[in-house]
C-alpha atoms as a PDB file:
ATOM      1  CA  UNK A   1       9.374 -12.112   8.404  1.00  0.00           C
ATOM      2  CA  UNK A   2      11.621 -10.723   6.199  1.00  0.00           C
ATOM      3  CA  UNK A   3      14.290  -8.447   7.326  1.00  0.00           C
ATOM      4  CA  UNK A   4      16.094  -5.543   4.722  1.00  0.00           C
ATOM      5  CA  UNK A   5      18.496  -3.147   4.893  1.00  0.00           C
ATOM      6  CA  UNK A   6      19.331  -0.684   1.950  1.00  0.00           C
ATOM      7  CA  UNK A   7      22.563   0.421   2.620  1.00  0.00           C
ATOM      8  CA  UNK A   8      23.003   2.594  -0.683  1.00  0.00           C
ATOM      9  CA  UNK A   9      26.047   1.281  -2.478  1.00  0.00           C
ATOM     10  CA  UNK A  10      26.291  -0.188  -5.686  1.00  0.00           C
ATOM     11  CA  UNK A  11      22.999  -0.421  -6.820  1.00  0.00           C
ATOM     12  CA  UNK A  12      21.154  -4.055  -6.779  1.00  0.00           C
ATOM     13  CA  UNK A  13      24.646  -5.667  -5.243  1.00  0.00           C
ATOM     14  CA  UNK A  14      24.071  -7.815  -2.459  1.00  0.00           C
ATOM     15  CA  UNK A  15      26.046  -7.718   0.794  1.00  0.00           C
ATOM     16  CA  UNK A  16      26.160  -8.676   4.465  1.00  0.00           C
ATOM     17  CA  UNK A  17      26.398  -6.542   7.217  1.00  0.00           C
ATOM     18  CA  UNK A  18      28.817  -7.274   9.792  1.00  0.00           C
ATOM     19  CA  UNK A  19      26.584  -6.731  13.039  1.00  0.00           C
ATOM     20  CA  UNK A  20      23.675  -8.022  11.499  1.00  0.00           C
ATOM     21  CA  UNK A  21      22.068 -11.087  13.558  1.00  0.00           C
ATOM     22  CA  UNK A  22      22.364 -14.304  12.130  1.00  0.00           C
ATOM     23  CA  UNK A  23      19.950 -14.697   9.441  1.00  0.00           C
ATOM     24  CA  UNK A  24      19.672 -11.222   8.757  1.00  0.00           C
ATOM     25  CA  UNK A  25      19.184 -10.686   5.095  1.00  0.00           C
ATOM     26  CA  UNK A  26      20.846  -7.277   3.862  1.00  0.00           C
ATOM     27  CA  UNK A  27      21.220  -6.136   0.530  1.00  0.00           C
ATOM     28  CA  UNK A  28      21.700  -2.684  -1.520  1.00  0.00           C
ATOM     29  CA  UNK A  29      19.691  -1.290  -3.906  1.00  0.00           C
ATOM     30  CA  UNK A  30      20.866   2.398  -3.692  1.00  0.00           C
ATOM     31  CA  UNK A  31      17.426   3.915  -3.381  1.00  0.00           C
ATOM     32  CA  UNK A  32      17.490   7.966  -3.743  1.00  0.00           C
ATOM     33  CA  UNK A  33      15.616   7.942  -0.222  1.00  0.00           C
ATOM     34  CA  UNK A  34      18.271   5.982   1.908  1.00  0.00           C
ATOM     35  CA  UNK A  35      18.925   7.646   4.832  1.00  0.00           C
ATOM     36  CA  UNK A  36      20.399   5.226   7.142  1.00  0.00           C
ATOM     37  CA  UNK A  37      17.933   4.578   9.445  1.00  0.00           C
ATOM     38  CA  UNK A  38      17.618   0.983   8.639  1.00  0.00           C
ATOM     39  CA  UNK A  39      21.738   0.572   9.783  1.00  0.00           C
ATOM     40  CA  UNK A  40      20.660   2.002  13.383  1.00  0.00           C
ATOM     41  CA  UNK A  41      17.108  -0.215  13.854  1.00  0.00           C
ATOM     42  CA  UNK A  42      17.550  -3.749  12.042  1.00  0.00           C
ATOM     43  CA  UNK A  43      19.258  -5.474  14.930  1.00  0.00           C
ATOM     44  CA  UNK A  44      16.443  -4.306  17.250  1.00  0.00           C
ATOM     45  CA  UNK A  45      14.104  -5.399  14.527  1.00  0.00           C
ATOM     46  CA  UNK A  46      14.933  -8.647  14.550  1.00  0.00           C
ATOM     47  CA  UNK A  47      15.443  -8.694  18.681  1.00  0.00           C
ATOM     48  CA  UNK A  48      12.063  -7.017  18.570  1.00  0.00           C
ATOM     49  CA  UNK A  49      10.244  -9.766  16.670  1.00  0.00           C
ATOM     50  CA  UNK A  50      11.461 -12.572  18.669  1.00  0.00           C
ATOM     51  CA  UNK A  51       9.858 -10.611  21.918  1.00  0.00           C
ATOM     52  CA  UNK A  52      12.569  -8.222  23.000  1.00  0.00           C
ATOM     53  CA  UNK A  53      10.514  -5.393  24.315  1.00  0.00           C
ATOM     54  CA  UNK A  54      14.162  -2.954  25.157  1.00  0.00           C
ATOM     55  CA  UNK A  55      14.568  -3.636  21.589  1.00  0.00           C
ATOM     56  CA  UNK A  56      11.489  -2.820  19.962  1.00  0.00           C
ATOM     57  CA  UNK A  57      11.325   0.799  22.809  1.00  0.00           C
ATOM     58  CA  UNK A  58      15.092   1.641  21.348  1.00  0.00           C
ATOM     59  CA  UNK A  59      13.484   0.612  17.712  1.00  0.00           C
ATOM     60  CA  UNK A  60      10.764   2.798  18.480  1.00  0.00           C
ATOM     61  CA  UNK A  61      12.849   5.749  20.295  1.00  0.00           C
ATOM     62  CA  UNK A  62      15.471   5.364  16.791  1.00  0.00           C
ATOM     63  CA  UNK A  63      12.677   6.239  14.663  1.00  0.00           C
ATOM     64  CA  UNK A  64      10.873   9.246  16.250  1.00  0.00           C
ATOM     65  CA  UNK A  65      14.753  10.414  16.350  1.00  0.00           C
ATOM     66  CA  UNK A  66      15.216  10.363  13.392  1.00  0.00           C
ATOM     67  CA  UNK A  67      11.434  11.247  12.253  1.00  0.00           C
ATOM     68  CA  UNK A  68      11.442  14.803  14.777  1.00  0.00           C
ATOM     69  CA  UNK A  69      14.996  15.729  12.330  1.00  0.00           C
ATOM     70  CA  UNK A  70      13.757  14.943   9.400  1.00  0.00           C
ATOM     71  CA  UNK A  71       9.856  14.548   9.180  1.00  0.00           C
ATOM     72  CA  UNK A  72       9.707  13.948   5.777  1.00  0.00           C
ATOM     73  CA  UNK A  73      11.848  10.683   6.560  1.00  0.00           C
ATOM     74  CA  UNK A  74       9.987   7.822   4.877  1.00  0.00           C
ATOM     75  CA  UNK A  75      12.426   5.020   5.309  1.00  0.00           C
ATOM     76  CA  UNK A  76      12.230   5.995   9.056  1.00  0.00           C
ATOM     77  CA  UNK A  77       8.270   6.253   9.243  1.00  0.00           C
ATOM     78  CA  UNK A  78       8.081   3.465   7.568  1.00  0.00           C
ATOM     79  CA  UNK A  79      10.362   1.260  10.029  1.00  0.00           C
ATOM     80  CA  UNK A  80       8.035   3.256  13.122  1.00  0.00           C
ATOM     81  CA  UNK A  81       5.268   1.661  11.228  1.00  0.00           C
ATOM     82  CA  UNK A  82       6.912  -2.143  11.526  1.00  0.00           C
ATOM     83  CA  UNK A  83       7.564  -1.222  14.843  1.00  0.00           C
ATOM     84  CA  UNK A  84       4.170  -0.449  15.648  1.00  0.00           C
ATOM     85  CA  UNK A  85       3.049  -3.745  14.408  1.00  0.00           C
ATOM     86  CA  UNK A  86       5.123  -5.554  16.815  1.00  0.00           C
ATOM     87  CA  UNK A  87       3.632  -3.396  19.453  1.00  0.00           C
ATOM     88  CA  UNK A  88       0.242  -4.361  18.457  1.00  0.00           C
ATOM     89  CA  UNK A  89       1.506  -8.125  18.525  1.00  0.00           C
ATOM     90  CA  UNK A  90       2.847  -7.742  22.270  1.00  0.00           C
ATOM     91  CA  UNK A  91      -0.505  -5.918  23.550  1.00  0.00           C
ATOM     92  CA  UNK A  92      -2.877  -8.675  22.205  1.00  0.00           C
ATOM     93  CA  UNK A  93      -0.461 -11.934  23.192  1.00  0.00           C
ATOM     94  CA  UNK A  94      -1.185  -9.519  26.918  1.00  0.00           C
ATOM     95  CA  UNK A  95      -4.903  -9.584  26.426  1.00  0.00           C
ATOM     96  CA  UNK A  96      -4.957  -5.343  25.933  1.00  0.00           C
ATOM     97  CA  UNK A  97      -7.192  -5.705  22.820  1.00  0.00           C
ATOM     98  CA  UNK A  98      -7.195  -2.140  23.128  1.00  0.00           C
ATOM     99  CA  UNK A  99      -3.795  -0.796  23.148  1.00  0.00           C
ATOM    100  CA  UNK A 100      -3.139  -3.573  20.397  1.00  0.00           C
ATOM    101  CA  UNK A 101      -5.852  -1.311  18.223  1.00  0.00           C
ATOM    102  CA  UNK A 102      -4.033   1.826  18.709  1.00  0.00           C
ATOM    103  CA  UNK A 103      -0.452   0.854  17.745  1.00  0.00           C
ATOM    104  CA  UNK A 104      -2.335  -0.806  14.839  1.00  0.00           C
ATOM    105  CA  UNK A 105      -3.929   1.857  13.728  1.00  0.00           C
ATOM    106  CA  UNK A 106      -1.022   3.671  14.457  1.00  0.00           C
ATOM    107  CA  UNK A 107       1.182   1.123  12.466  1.00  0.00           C
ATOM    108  CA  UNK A 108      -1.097   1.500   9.423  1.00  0.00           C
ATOM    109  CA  UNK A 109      -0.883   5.260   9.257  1.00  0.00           C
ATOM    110  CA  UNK A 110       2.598   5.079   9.103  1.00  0.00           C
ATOM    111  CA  UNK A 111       3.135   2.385   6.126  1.00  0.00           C
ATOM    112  CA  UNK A 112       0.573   4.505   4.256  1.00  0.00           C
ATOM    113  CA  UNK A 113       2.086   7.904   4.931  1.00  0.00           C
ATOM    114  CA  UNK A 114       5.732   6.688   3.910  1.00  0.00           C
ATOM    115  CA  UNK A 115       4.440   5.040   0.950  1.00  0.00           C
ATOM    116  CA  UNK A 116       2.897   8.695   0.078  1.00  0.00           C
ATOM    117  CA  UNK A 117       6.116  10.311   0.816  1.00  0.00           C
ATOM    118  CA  UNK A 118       8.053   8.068  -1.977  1.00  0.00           C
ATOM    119  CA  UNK A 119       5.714   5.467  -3.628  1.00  0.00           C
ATOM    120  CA  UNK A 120       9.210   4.557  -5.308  1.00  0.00           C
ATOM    121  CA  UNK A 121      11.284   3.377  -2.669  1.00  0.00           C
ATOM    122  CA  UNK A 122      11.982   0.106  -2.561  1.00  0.00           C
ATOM    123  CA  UNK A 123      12.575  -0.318   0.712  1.00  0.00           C
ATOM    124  CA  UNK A 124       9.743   1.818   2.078  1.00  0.00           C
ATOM    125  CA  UNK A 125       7.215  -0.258  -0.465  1.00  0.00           C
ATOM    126  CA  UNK A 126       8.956  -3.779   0.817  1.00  0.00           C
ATOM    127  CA  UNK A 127       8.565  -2.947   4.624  1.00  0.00           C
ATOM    128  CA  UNK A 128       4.572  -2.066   3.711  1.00  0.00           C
ATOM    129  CA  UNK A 129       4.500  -5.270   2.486  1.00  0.00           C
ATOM    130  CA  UNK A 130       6.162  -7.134   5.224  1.00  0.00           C
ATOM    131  CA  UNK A 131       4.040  -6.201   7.598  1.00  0.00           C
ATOM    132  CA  UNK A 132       0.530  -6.038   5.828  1.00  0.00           C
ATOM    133  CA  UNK A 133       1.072  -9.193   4.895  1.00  0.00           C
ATOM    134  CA  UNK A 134       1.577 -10.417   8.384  1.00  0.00           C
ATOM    135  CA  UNK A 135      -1.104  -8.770   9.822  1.00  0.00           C
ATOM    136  CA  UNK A 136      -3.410 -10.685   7.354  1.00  0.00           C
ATOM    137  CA  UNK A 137      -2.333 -13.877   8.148  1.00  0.00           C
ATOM    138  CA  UNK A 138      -3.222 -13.348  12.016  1.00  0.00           C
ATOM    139  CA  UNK A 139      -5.988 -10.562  11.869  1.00  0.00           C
ATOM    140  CA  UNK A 140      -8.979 -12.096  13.747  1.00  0.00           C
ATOM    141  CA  UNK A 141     -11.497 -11.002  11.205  1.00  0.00           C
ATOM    142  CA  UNK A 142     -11.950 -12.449   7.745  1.00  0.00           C
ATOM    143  CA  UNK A 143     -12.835  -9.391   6.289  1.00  0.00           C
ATOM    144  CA  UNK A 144     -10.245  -7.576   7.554  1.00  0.00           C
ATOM    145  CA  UNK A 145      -7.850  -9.447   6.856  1.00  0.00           C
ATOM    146  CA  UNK A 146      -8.559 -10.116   3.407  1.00  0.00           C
ATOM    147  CA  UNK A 147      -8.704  -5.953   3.140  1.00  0.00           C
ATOM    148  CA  UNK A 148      -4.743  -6.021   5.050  1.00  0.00           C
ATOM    149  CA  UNK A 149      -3.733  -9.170   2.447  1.00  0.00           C
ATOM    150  CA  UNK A 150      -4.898  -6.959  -0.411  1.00  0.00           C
ATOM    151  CA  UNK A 151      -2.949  -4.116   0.407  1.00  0.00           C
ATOM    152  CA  UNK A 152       0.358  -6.328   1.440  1.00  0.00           C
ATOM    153  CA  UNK A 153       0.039  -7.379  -2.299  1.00  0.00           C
ATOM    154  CA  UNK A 154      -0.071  -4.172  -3.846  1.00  0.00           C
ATOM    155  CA  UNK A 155       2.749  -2.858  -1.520  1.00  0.00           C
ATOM    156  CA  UNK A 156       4.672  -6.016  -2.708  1.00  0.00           C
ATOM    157  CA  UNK A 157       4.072  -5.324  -6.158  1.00  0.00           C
ATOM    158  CA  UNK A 158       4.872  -2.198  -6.095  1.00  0.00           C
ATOM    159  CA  UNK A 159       8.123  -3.225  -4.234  1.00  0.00           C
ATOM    160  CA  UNK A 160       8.935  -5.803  -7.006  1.00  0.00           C
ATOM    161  CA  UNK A 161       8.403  -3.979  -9.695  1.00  0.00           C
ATOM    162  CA  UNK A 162      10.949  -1.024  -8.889  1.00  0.00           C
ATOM    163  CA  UNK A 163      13.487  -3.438  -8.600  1.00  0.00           C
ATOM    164  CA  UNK A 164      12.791  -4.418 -11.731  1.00  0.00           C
ATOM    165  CA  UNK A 165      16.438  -3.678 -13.421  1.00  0.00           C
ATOM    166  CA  UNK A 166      17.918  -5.073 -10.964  1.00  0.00           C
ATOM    167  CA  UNK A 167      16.192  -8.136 -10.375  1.00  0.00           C
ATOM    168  CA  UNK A 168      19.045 -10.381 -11.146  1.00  0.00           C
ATOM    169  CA  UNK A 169      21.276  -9.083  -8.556  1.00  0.00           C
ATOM    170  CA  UNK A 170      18.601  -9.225  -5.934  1.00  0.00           C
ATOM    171  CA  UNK A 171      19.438 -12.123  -3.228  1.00  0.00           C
ATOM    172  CA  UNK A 172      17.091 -15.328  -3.487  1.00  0.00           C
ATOM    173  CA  UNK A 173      16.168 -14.913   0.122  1.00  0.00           C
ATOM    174  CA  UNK A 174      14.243 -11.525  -0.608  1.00  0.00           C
ATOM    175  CA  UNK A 175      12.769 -12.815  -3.889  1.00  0.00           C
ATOM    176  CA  UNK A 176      11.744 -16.264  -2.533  1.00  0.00           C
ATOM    177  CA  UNK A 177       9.998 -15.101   0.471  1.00  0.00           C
ATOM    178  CA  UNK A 178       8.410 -12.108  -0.835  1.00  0.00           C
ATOM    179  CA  UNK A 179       6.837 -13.466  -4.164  1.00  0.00           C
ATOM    180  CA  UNK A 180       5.505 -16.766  -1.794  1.00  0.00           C
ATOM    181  CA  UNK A 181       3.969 -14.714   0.688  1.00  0.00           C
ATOM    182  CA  UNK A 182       2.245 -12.684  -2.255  1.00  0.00           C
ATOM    183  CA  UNK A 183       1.092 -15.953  -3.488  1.00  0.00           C
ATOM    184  CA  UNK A 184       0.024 -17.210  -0.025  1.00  0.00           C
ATOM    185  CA  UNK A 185      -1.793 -13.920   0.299  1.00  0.00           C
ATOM    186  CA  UNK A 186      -3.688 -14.731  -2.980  1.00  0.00           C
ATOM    187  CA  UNK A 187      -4.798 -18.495  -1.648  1.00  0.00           C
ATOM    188  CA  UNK A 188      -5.950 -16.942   1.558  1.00  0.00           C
ATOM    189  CA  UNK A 189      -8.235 -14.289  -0.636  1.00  0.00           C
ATOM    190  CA  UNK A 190      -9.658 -17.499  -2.499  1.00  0.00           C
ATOM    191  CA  UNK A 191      -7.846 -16.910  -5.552  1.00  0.00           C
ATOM    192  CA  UNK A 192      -6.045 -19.483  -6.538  1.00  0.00           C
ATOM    193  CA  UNK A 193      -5.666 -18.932 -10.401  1.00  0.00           C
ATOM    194  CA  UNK A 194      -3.452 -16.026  -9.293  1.00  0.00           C
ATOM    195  CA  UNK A 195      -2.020 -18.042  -6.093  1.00  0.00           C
ATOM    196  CA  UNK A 196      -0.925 -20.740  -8.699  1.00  0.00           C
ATOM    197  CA  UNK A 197       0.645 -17.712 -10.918  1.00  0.00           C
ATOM    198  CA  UNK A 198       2.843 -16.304  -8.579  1.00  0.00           C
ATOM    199  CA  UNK A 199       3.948 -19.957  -7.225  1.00  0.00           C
ATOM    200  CA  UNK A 200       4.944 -20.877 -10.158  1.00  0.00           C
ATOM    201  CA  UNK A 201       7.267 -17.107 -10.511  1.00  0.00           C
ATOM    202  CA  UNK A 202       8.715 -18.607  -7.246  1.00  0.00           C
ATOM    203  CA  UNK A 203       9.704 -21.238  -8.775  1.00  0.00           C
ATOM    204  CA  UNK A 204      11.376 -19.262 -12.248  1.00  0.00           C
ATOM    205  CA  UNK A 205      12.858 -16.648  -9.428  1.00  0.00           C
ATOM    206  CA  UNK A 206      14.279 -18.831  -7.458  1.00  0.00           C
ATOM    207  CA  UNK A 207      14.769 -22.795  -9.041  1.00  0.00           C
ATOM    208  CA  UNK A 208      16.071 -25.011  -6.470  1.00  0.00           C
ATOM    209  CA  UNK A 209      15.519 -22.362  -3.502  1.00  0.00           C
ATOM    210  CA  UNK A 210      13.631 -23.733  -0.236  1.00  0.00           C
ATOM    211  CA  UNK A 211      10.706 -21.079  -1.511  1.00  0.00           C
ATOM    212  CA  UNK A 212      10.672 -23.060  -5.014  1.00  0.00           C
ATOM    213  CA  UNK A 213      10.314 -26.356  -3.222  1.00  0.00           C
ATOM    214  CA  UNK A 214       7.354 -25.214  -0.908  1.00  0.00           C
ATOM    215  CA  UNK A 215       5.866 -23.284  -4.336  1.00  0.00           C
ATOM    216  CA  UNK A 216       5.920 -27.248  -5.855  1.00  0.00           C
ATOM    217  CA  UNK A 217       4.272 -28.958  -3.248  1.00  0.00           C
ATOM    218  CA  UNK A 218       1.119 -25.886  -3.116  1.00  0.00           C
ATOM    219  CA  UNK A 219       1.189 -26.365  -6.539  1.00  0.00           C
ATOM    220  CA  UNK A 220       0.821 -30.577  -6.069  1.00  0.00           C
ATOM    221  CA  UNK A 221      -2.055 -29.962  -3.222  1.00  0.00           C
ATOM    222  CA  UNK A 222      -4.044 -27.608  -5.358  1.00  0.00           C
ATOM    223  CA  UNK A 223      -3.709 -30.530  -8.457  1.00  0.00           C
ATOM    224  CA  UNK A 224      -4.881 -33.264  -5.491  1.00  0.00           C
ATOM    225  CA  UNK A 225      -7.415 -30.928  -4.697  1.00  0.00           C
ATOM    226  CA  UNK A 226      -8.982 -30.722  -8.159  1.00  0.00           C
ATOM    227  CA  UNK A 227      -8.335 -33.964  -8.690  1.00  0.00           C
ATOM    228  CA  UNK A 228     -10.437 -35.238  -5.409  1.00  0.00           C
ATOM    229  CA  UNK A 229     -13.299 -32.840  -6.508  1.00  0.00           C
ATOM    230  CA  UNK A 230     -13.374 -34.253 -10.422  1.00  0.00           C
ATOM    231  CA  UNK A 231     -13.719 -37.957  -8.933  1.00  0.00           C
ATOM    232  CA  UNK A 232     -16.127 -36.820  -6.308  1.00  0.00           C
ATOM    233  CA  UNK A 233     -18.821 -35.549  -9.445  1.00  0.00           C
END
């Protein structure tokens, strides 16, 4: 997963945050609805997702925090949301089907409600995205997971889109892994005209990236692909 901070400087100039864990991608894009909250929760973000369960309860303590001052905080619902999601990862890898429900459906009401608050921000549209997408790659039923992939794409979109001016300026890591998960999204919906469209953005994005050189070889297998099925008539 990908892991953002907007830290509100100069707009669309990238930077690295000294307590970040290794890996961590962090980047500014001055959004109007920065509020911090990302600077206090992105190290237990990342704890979180490798299966730090202190980290993701101070994650999830940060946000209602920050949510009970301000509840019109969308950066900080938004990041509850994310948080949620690992929740619901934890309770089904335990076998509580249940509980994993809740803090999904609890997860989901989040992403939307932030996205309500400011269908704008960057950030808010990017985490959305994030984690949609990842639910869709692991949800258990087709249909539902198709419905989550749809979404992750139009939260990605959205995400893209008001970056927009500065897209240039954006670090490769975010565009790379953003736009191939949008396109891996698409194959996984059975759409590969549009899968093969935003593989091949990857690869304008980002030329000579890791995400352009995984965009080539989907690109190769789909042309196998036909190719197989054309010698098979």
């Amino acid at each position: 997963m990908l892991f953002v901070d907007h830290v509100g400087a100069q707009e669309g100039t990238p930077s690295l945050q000294a307590d970040a864990p290794q890996g961590m991608l962090v980047y500014e894009i001055g959004t109007a609805g920065y509020r911090g909250c990302e600077r206090r929760v992105i190290a237990d973000y990342a704890k979180a997702a490798a299966g730090d369960s202190q980290a993701l309860e101070r994650m999830l303590g940060i946000c209602a925090e920050a949510i009970e001052v301000d509840t019109q905080n969308a950066e900080a619902v938004a990041w509850r949301g994310a948080a949620r999601m690992l929740e619901a990862g934890e309770a089904s890898s335990s076998g509580d089907m249940m509980a994993a429900m809740t803090a999904v459906n609890g997860a989901l009401a989040d992403l939307a409600r932030a996205s309500k608050l400011e269908p704008e921000n960057p950030g808010v549209r990017l985490i959305a995205a994030q984690s949609l997408l990842a639910l869709s790659q692991n949800h258990p039923i087709p249909q539902m997971a198709k419905n989550y992939a749809k979404q992750g794409i139009g939260h990605a979109e959205a995400g893209l889109a008001s970056l927009h001016d500065n897209w240039g300026a954006q670090p490769v890591e975010m565009k790379g892994r953003l736009m191939f998960d949008v396109a891996a999204a698409y194959e996984r919906l059975g759409e590969p005209g549009k899968a093969r469209d935003w593989y091949n953005r990857v690869i304008g994005a980002v030329p000579g990236s890791a995400y352009a050189e995984q965009a080539h070889a989907e690109l190769e297998a789909q042309d196998n692909a036909a190719d197989r099925a054309a010698r098979s008539l």
